[in-house]
Protein backbone atom coordinates (compact mmCIF):
# COMPACT_ATOMS: atom_id res chain seq x y z
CA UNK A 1 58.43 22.18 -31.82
CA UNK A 2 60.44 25.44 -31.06
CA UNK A 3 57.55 27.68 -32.56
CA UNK A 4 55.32 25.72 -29.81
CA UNK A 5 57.82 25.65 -27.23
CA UNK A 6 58.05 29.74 -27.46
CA UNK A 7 53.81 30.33 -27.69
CA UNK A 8 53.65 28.34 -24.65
CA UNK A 9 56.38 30.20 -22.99
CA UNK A 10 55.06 33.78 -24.00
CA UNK A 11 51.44 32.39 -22.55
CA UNK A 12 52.56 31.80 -18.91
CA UNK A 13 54.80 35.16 -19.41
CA UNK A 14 51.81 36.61 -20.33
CA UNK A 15 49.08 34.87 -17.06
CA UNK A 16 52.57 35.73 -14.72
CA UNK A 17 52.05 39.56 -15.15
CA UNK A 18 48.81 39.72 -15.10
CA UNK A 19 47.87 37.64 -12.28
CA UNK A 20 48.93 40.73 -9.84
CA UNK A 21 47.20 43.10 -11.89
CA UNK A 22 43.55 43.93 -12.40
CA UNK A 23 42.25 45.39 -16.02
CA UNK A 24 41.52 48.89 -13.99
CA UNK A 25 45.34 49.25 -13.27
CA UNK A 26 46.59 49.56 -17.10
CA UNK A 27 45.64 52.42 -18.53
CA UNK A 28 42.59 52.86 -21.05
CA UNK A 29 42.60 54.96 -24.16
CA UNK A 30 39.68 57.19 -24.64
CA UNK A 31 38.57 60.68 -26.21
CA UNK A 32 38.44 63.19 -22.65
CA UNK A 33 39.12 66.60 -24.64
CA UNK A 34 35.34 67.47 -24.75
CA UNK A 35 35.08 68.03 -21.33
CA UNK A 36 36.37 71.34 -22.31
CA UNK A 37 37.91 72.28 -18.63
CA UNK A 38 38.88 75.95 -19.33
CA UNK A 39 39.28 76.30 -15.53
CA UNK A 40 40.89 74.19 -13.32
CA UNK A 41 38.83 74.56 -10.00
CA UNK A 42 41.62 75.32 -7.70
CA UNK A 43 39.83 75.16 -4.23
CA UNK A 44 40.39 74.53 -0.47
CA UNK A 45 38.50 72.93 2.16
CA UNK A 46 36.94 74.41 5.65
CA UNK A 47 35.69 71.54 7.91
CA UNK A 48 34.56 73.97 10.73
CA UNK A 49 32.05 75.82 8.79
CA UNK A 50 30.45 77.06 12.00
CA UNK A 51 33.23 78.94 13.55
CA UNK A 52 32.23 81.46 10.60
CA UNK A 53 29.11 82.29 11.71
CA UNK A 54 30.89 83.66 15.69
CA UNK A 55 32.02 87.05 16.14
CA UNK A 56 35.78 87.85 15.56
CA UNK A 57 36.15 85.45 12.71
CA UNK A 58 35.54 87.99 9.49
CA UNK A 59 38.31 86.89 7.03
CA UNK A 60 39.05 83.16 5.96
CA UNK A 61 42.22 84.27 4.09
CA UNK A 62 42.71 81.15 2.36
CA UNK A 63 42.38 82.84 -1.09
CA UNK A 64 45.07 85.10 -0.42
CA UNK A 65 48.03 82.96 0.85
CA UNK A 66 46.65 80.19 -1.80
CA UNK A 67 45.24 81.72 -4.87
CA UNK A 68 42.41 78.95 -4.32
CA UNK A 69 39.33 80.17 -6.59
CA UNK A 70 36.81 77.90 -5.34
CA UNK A 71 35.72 77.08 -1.58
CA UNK A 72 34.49 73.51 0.16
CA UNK A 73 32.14 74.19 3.15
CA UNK A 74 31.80 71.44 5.41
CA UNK A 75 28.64 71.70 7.77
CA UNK A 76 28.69 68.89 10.12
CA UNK A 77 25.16 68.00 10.76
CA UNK A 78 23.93 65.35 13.25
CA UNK A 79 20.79 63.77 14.02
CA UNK A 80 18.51 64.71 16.75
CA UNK A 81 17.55 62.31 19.47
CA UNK A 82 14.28 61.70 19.98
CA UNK A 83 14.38 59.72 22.81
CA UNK A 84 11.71 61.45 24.71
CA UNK A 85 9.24 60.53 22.09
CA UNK A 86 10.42 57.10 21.09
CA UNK A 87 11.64 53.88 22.19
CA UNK A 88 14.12 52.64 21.90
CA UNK A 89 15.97 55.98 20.29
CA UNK A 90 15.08 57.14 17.02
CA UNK A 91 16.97 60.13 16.23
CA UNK A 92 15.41 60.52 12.56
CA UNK A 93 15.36 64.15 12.04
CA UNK A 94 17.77 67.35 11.46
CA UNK A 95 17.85 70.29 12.38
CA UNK A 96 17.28 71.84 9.21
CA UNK A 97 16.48 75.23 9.95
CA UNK A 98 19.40 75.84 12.38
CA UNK A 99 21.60 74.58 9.52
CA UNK A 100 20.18 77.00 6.64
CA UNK A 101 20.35 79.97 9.68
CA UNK A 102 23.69 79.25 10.18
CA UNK A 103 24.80 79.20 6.26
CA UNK A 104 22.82 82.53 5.75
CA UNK A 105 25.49 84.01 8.61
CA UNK A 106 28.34 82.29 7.25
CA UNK A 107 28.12 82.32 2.93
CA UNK A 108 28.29 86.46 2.89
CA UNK A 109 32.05 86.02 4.79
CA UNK A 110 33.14 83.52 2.45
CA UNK A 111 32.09 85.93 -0.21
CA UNK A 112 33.69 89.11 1.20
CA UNK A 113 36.66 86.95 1.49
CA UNK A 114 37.21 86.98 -2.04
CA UNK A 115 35.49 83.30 -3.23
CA UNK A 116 32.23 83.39 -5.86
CA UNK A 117 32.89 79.87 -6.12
CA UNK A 118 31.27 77.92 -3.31
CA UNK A 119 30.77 73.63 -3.02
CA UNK A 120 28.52 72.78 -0.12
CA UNK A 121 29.82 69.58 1.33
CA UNK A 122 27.65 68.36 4.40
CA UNK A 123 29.14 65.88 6.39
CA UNK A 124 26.07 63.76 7.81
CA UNK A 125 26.74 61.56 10.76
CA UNK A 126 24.63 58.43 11.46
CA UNK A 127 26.06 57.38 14.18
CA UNK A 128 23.72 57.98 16.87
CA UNK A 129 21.82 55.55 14.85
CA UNK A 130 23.42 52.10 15.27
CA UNK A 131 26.73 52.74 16.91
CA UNK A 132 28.95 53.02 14.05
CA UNK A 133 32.39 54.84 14.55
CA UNK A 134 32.66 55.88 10.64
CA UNK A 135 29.48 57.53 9.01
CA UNK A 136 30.48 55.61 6.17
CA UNK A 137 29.61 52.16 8.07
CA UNK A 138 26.11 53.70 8.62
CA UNK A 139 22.86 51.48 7.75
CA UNK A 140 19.73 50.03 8.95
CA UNK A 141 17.84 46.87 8.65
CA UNK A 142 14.35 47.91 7.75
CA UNK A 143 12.24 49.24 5.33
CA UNK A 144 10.58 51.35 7.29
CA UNK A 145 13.74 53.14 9.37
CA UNK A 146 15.20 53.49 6.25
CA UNK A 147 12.24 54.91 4.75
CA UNK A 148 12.67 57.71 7.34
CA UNK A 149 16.03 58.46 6.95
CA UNK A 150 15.63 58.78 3.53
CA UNK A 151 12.94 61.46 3.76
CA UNK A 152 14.91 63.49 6.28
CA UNK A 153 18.17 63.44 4.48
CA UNK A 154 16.15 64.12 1.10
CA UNK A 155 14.58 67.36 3.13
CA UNK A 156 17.95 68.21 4.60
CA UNK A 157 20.35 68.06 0.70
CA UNK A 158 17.00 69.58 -0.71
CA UNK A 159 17.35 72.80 1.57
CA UNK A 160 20.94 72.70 0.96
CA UNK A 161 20.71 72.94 -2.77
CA UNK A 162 17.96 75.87 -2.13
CA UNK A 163 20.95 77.88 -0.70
CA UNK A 164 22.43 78.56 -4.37
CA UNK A 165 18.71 80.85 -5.01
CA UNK A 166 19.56 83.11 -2.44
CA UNK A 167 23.62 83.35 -3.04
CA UNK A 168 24.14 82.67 -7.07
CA UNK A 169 27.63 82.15 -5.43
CA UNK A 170 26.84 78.60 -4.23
CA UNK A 171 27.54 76.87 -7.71
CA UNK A 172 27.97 73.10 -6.46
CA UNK A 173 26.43 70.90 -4.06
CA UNK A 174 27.62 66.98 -2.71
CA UNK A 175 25.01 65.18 -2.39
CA UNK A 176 26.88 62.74 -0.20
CA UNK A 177 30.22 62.37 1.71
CA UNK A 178 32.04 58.73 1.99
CA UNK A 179 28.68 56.73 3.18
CA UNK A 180 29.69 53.51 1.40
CA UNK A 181 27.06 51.38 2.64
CA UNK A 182 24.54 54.03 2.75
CA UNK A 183 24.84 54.62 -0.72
CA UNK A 184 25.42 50.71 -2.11
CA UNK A 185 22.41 49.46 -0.33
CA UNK A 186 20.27 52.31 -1.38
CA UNK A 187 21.48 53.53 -5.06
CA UNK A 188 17.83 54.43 -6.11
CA UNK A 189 17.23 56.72 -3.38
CA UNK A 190 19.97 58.62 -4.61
CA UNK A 191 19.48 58.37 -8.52
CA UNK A 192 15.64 59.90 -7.28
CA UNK A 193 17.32 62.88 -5.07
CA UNK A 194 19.68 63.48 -7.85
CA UNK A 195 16.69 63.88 -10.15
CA UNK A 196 15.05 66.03 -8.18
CA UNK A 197 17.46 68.73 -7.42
CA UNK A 198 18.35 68.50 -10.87
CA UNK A 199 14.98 69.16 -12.24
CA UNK A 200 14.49 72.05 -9.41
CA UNK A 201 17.78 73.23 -9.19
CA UNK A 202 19.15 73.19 -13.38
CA UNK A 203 22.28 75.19 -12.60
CA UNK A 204 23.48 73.99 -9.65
CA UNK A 205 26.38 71.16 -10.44
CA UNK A 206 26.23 68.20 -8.42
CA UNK A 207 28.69 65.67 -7.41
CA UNK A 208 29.11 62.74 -4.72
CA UNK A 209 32.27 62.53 -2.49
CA UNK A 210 33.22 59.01 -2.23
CA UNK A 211 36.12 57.72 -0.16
CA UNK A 212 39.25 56.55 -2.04
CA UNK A 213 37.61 52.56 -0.91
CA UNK A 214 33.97 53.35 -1.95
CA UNK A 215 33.95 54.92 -5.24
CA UNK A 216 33.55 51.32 -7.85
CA UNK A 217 30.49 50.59 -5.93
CA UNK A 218 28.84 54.43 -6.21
CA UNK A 219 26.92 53.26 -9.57
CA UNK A 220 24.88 56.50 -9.92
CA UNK A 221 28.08 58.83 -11.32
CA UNK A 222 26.39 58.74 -14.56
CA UNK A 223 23.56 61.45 -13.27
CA UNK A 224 25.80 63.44 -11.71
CA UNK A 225 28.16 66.65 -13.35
CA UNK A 226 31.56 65.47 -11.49
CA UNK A 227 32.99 62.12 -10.41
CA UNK A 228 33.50 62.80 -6.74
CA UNK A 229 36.71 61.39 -5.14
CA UNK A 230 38.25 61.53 -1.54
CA UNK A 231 41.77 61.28 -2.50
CA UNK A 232 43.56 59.80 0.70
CA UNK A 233 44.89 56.24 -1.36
CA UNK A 234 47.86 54.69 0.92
CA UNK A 235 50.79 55.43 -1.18
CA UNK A 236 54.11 54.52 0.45
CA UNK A 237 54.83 53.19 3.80
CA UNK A 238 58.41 55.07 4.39
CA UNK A 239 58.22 57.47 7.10
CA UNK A 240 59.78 60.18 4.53
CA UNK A 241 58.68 59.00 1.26
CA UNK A 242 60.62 60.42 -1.90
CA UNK A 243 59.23 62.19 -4.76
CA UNK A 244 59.75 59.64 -6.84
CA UNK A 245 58.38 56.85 -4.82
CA UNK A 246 55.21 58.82 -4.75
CA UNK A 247 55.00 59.24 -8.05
CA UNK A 248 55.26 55.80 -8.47
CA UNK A 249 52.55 54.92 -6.22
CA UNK A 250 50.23 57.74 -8.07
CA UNK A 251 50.73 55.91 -11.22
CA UNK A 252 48.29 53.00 -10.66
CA UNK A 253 46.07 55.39 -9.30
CA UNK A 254 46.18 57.55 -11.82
CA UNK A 255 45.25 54.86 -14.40
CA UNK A 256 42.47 53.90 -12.29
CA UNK A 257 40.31 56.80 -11.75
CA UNK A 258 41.32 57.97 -15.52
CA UNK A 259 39.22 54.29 -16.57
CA UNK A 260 36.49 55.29 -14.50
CA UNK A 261 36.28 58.59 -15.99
CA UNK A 262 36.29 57.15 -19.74
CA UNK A 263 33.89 54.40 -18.32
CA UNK A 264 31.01 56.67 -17.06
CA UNK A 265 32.54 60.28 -19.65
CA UNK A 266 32.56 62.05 -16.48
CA UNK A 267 35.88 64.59 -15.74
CA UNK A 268 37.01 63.30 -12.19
CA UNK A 269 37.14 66.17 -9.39
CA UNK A 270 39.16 65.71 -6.07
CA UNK A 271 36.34 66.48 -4.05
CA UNK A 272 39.24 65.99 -0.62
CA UNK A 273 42.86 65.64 -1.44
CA UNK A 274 45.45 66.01 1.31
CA UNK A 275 47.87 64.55 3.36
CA UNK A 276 49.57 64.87 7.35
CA UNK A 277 52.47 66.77 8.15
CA UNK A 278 54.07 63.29 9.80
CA UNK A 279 56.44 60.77 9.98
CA UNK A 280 54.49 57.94 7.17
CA UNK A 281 51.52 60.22 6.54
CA UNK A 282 51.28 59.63 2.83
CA UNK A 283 50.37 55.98 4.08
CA UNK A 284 47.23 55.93 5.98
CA UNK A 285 46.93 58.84 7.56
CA UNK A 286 43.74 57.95 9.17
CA UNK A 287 45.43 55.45 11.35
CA UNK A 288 48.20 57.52 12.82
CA UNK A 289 46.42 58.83 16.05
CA UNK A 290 45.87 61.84 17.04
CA UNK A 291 46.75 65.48 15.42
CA UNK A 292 48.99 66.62 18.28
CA UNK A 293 53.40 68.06 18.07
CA UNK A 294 55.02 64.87 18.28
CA UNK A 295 56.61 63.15 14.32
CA UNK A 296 56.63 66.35 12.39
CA UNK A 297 57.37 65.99 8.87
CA UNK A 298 56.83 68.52 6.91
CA UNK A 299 58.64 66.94 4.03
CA UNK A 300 56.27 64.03 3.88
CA UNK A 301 53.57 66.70 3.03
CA UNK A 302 55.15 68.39 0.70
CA UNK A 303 56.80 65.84 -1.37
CA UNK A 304 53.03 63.90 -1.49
CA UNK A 305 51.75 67.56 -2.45
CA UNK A 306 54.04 68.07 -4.94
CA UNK A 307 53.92 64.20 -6.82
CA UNK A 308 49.94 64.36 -6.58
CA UNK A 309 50.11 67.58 -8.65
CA UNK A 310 52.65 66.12 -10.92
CA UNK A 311 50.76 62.78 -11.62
CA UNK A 312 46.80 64.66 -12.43
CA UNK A 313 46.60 68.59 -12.39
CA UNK A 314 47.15 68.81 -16.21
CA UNK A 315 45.21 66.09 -17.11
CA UNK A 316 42.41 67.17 -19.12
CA UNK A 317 39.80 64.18 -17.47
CA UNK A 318 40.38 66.22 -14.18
CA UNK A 319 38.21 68.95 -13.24
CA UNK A 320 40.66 70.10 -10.52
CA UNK A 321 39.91 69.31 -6.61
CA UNK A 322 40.00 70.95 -2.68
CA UNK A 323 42.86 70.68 -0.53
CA UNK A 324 42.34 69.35 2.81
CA UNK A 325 42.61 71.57 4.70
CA UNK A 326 42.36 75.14 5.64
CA UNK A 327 42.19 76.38 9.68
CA UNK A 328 40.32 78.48 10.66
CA UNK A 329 42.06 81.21 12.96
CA UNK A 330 39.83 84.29 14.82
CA UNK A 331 41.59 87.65 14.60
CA UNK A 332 43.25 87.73 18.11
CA UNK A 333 44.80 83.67 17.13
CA UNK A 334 48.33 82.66 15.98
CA UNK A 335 48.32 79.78 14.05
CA UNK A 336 50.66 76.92 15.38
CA UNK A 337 51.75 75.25 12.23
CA UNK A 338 54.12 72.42 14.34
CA UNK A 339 51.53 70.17 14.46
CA UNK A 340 51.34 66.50 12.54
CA UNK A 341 47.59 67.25 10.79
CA UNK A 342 46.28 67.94 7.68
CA UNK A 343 46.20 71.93 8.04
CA UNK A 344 48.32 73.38 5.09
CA UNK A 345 47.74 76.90 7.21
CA UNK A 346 51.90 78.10 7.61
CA UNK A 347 53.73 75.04 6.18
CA UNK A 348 55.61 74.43 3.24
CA UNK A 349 52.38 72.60 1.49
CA UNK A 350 50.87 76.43 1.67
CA UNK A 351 53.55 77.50 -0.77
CA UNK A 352 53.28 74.76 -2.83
CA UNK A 353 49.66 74.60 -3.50
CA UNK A 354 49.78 78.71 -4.28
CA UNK A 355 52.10 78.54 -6.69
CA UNK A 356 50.27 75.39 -8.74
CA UNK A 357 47.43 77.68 -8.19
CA UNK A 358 48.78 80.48 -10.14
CA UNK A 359 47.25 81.24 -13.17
């Protein structure tokens, strides 16, 4: 009766702890040493790309005051309205050519300032489209408008990826950044484009950037080279988190995206990590208004920096990742680094991520 008694007891021990817990939050043991990651890719992200193609803005300096090896451009590319031509508005086309002008202006600067390693990163915004406030809540109803927008994006990542002919520099390309529903309803379209630049393109490593709430319903990473992830998880909502409550809330996050890398045998590459100089900004970050002087906390930033580091960068299943982000100042500029944003530009982060990016 005891021996019963006690199998019993361990059984609802046993449903009690894992009732919280799904199978993705305990780690999984797998074989990740032949992905053979000699070189941690140690890069930095520039969201406005196009402020390098003006006059008076010559030197990035990010690779100096960081020792980042590897660059994230981020053209921001919008539809064109076509109202004039249809009814009601169909704004179904880029403006391709303006974008691949602009690039040709801007990829020689990033070069002279001291990067061969280049990751194109468009960030494609559909909003014109159906209203949406996040390009990531983008879609249509029809076969037909999708149809369209399929062929002009496929044009658009297809030019992209032409890029890395002309500068050998260019050495990845995302095919995508955080459109959830985009990419859920439409998962062949993607698995076709990724075939195709493939085929065309052999040398040219590809990856998708899916938001930290996206990426278990991406179910193409198995044709790409890199597991793309947009690392802004909520971690703890204290307005000055400590180091080791971070590292806490890393931990289930850590076992997570190491599962998905042993469940597809792709290394997992921080394709945006980063977090706000503010009072709770390694919560949601997102949600915190406004990048203006007021709740400075440089601490915040720095202790998330420091516990994200801790928790993956020696991990062998991670290929390394971009910091978000780097600003962008013209020669006669002085950068104000009291403000609450995600600029690293001047702040304690800066020294942090230059010394994890010594060799």
């Amino acid at each position: 009766m005891q021996t019963k008694n006690y199998a019993f007891l361990s059984l609802i021990i046993s449903l009690f702890f894992s009732c919280g817990n799904s199978d993705e939050d305990f780690l999984t043991d797998c074989d990740t040493d032949h992905f053979n990651i000699e070189n941690k890719i140690k890069g930095g992200s520039v969201l406005e790309t196009w402020k390098l193609s003006l006059d008076g803005l010559n030197s990035i300096k990010m690779a100096e005051k960081t020792n980042a090896n590897w660059i994230a451009l981020s053209p921001q590319v919008n539809f064109i309205y076509l109202c004039e031509n249809f009814h009601p508005c169909r704004p179904y086309e880029y403006q391709i050519e303006r974008e691949i002008d602009q690039l040709n202006r801007v990829i020689p600067k990033v070069i002279n300032s001291g990067f061969q390693n280049i990751l194109l990163k468009p960030l494609t915004s559909f909003w014109e489209v159906n209203g949406s406030n996040f390009w990531g809540d983008f879609y249509v109803t029809n076969e037909t408008e999708w149809k369209e927008i399929e062929a002009t994006y496929s044009d658009l990542l297809y030019e992209f990826a032409k890029i890395a002919n002309k500068f050998p520099e260019v050495k990845m390309l995302s095919i995508g950044n955080e459109l959830r529903e985009f990419v859920k309803r439409r998962p062949e379209f993607f698995k076709s484009l990724i075939r195709k630049i493939k085929t065309d393109f052999p040398n040219l490593k590809l990856t998708y950037a899916a938001n930290w709430d996206e990426y278990k319903h991406v179910n193409f990473w198995d044709d790409l080279d890199y597991i793309g992830i947009n690392s802004y998880f909520p971690l703890v909502n204290k307005r000055t988190p400590t180091y080791s409550q971070l590292i806490n809330a890393f931990e289930p996050v850590k076992n997570k995206l190491h599962n998905l890398s042993c469940k597809y045998n792709k290394p997992i590459l921080f394709t945006e990590y980063g977090y706000r100089s503010m009072d709770f900004g390694a919560w949601k970050g997102w949600e915190l208004g406004e990048i203006n002087s007021k709740n400075i906390n440089y601490k915040t930033q720095s202790n998330t920096y420091e516990s994200f580091y801790d928790t993956f960068w020696d991990e062998n299943w991670v290929a390394g990742g971009f910091f978000w982000e780097w600003k962008l100042i013209f020669e006669n500029e002085t950068n104000n680094s009291n403000e609450n944003g995600w600029y690293v530009n001047d702040k304690p982060a800066q020294e942090i991520i230059k010394s994890r990016y010594t060799d």
